[in-house]
Protein backbone atom coordinates (compact mmCIF):
# COMPACT_ATOMS: atom_id res chain seq x y z
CA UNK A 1 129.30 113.15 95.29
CA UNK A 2 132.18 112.97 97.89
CA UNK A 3 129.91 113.62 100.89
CA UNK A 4 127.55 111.07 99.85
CA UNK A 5 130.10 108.42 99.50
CA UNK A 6 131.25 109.27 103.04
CA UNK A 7 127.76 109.38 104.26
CA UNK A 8 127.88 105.11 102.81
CA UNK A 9 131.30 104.57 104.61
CA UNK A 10 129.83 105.70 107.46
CA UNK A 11 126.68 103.43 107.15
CA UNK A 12 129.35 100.57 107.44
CA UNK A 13 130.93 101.34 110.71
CA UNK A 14 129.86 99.58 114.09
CA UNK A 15 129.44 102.52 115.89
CA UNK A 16 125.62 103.18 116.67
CA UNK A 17 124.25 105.66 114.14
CA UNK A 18 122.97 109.09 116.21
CA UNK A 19 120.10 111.35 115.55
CA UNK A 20 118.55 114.95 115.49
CA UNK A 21 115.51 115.00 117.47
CA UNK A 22 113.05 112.89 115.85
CA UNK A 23 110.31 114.71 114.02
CA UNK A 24 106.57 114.17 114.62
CA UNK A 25 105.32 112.43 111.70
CA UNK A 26 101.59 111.68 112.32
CA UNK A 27 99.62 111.34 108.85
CA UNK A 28 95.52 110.40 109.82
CA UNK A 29 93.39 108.98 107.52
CA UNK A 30 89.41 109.63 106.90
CA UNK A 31 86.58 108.62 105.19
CA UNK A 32 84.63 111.16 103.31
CA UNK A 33 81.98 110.88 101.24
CA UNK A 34 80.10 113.45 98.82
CA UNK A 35 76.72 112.37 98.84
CA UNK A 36 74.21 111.77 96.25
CA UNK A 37 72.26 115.70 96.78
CA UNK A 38 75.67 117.08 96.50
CA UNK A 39 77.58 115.60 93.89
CA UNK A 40 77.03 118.08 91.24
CA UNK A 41 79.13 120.41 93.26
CA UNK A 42 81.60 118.04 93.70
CA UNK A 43 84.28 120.24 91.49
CA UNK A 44 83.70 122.86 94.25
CA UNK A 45 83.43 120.38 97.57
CA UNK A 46 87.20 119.12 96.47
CA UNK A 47 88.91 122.43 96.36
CA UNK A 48 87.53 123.18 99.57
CA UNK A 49 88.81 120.21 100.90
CA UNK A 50 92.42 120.89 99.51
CA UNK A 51 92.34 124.81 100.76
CA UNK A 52 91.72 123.18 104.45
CA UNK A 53 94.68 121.78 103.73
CA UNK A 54 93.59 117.59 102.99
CA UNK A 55 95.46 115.81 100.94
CA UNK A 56 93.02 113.26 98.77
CA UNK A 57 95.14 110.34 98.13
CA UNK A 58 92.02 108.48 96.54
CA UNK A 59 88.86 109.09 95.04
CA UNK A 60 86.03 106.24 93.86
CA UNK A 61 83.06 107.40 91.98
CA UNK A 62 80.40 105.22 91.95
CA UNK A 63 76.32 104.41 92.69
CA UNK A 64 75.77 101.93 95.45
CA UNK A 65 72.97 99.25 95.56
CA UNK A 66 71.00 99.10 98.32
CA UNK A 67 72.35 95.79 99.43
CA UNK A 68 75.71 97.63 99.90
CA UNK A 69 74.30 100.80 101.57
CA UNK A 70 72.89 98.24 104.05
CA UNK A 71 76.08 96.80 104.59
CA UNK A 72 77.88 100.37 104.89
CA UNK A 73 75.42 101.96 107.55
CA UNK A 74 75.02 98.11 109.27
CA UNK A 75 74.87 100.18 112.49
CA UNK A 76 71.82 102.17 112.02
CA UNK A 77 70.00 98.76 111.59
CA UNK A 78 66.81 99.46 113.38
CA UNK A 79 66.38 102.75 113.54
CA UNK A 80 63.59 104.50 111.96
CA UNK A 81 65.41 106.59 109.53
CA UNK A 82 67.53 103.36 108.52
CA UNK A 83 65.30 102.29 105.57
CA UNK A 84 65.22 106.28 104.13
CA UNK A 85 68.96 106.35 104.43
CA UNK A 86 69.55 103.40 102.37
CA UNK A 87 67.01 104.58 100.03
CA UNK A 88 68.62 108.18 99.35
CA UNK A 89 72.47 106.79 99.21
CA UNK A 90 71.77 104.30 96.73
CA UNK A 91 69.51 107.00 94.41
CA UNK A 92 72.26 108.06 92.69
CA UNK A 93 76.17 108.63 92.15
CA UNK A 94 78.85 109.28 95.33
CA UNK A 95 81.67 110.13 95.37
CA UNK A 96 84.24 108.13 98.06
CA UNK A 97 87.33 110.10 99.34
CA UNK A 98 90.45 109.07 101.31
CA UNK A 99 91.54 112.11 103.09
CA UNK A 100 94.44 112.38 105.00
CA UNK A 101 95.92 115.32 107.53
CA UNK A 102 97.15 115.30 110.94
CA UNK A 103 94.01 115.43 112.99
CA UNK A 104 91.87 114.29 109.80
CA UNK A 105 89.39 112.63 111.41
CA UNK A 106 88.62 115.50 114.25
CA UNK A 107 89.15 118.36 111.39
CA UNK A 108 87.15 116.83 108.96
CA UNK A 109 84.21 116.43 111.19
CA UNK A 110 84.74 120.51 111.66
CA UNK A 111 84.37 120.92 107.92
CA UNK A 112 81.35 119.15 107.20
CA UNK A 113 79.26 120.72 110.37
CA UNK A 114 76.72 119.56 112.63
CA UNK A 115 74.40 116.99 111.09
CA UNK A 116 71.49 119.38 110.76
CA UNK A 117 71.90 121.28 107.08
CA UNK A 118 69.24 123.55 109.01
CA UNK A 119 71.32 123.62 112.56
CA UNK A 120 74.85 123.66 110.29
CA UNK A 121 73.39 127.39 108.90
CA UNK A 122 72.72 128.79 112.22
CA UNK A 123 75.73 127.13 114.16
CA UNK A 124 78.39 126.78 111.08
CA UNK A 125 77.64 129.03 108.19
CA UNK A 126 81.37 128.21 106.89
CA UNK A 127 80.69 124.32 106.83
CA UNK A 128 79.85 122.28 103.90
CA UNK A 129 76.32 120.88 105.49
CA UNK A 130 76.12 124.56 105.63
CA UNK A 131 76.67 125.50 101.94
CA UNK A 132 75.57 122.65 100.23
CA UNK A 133 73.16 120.56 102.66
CA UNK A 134 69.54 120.07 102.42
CA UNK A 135 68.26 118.81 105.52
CA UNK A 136 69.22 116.38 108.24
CA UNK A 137 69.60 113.38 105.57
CA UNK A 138 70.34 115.21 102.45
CA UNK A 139 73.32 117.21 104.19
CA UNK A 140 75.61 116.77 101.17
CA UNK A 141 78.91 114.69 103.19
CA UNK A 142 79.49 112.04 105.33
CA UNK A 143 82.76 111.72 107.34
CA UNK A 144 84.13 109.05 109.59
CA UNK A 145 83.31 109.29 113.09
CA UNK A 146 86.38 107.53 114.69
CA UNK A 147 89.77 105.89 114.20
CA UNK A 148 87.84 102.49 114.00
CA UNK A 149 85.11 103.57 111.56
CA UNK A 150 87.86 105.39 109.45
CA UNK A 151 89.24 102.12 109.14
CA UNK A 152 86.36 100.15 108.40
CA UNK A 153 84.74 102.60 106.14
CA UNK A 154 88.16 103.44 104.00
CA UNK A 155 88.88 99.52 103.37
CA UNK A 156 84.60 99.16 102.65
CA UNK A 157 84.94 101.45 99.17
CA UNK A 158 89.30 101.06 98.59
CA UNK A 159 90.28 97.23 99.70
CA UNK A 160 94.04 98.34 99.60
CA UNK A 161 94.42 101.15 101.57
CA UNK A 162 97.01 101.95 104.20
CA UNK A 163 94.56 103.57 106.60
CA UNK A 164 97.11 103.32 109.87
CA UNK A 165 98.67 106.05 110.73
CA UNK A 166 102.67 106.81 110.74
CA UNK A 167 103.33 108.01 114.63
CA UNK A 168 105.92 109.68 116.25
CA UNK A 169 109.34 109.02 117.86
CA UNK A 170 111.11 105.94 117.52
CA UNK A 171 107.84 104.51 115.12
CA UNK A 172 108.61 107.68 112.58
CA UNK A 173 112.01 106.91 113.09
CA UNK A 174 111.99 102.65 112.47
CA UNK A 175 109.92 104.13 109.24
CA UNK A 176 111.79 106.46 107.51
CA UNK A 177 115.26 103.41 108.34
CA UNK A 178 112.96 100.78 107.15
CA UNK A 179 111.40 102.64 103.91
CA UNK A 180 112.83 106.21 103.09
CA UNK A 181 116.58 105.59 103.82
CA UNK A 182 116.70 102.20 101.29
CA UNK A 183 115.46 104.22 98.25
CA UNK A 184 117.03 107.16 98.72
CA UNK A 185 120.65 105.31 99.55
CA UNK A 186 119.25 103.39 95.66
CA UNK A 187 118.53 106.34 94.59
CA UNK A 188 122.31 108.48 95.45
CA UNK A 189 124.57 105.34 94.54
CA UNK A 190 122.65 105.46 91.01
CA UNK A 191 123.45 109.14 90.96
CA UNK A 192 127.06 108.73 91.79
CA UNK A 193 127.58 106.41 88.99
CA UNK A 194 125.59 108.60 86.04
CA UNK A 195 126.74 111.74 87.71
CA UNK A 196 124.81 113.87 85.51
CA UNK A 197 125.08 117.49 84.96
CA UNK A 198 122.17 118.89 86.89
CA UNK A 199 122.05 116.18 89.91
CA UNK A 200 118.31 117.95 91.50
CA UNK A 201 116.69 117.39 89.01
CA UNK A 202 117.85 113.56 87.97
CA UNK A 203 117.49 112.37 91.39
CA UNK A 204 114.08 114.21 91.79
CA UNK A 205 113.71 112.37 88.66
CA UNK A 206 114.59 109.26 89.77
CA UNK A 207 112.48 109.18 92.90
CA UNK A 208 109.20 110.29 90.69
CA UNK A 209 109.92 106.80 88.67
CA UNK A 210 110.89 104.45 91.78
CA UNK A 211 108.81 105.77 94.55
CA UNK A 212 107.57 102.55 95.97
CA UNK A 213 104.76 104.23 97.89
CA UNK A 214 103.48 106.55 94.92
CA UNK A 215 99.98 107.21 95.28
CA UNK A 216 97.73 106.07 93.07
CA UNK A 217 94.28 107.94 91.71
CA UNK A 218 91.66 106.13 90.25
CA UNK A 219 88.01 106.82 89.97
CA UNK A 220 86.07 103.59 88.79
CA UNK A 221 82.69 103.90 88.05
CA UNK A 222 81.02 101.15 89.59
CA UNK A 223 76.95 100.80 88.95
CA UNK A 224 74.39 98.26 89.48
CA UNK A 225 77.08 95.99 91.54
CA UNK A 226 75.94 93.02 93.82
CA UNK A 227 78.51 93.68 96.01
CA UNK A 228 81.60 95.65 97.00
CA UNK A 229 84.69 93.26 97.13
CA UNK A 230 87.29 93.44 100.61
């Protein structure tokens, strides 16, 4: 308790706070989606995901109209596999999936293999189009292609999400001073005041209950919908 109430005199003096060397804190976002071929192996797609070492902040289950696969795939518009596409997403259930991972967007891409299920066998037996793909359109996933599309596609199936990315240096720094060091200075004055016996576990505790940035996991089954609300 005494070195954390010197750590808040400190915060009080003039003199400009100093740093270690800031830490590279670079958290990507990415679109995935299990497809409608696939989804009965979705049990088994997910751990594979998480032993590549994703974290899957959110997951939507649902069956898309073809109004809203039209909208999702807008630039395809035209092409001659366009009106099979929107056919075979909106035949049955998906499953949506925020992914997250430095490099998510690049790595991901890795996992699921080249677009060809057929190509993916001979090029990428490890890869999910690989394992569980069909064919060129059945090929089980569908990833993001780009920081843009991650970000277009991620706020197309969850409305709320954070999709930008934390970056380094002074941005990871202006973070953790803006958002981190608030809770946690909450968190240690509360702590000082109950001082209870085993002080890990109450402030581990008490940043479970008044983590403002807690993840949430929801999987809403959506069916039959006009339209996807942004």
């Amino acid at each position: 308790y005494n070195e954390y109430k010197s750590y808040l005199s400190l915060r009080n003096m003039e003199a400009p706070a100093t740093f270690m060397e800031h830490p590279a804190i670079f958290v990507e976002r990415t679109l995935g989606i299990i497809k409608p071929d696939a989804i009965d192996q979705s049990e088994k797609i997910l751990r594979f995901i998480e032993d590549n070492g994703f974290a899957i902040l959110q997951k939507r289950r649902l069956r898309m109209t073809p109004e809203q696969c039209s909208d999702f795939y807008a630039e395809h518009y035209g092409k001659m596999f366009f009106p099979s596409l929107v056919s075979f997403m909106s035949s049955g259930t998906i499953l949506a999936l925020v992914l997250a991972k430095e490099n998510a967007i690049l790595e991901w891409r890795d996992l699921l293999g080249p677009t060809s299920s057929h190509r993916a066998r001979e090029t990428n037996p490890g890869s999910l189009r690989a394992i569980y793909g069909i064919d060129d359109q059945r090929n089980a996933v569908h990833g993001s292609d780009s920081q843009k599309g991650a970000e277009r596609e991620i706020r197309f199936f969850f409305p709320d999400a954070i999709v930008e990315p934390i970056s380094s240096d002074e941005n990871a720094s202006d973070y953790v001073i803006k958002h981190v060091m608030p809770v946690l200075t909450e968190g240690f004055v509360e702590l000082c005041k109950v001082k209870p016996e085993d002080p890990i576990t109450w402030i581990a505790n008490w940043l479970l209950k008044n983590n403002p940035n807690k993840p949430v996991i929801a999987e809403p089954i959506i069916s039959n919908t006009k339209s996807i609300k942004v």
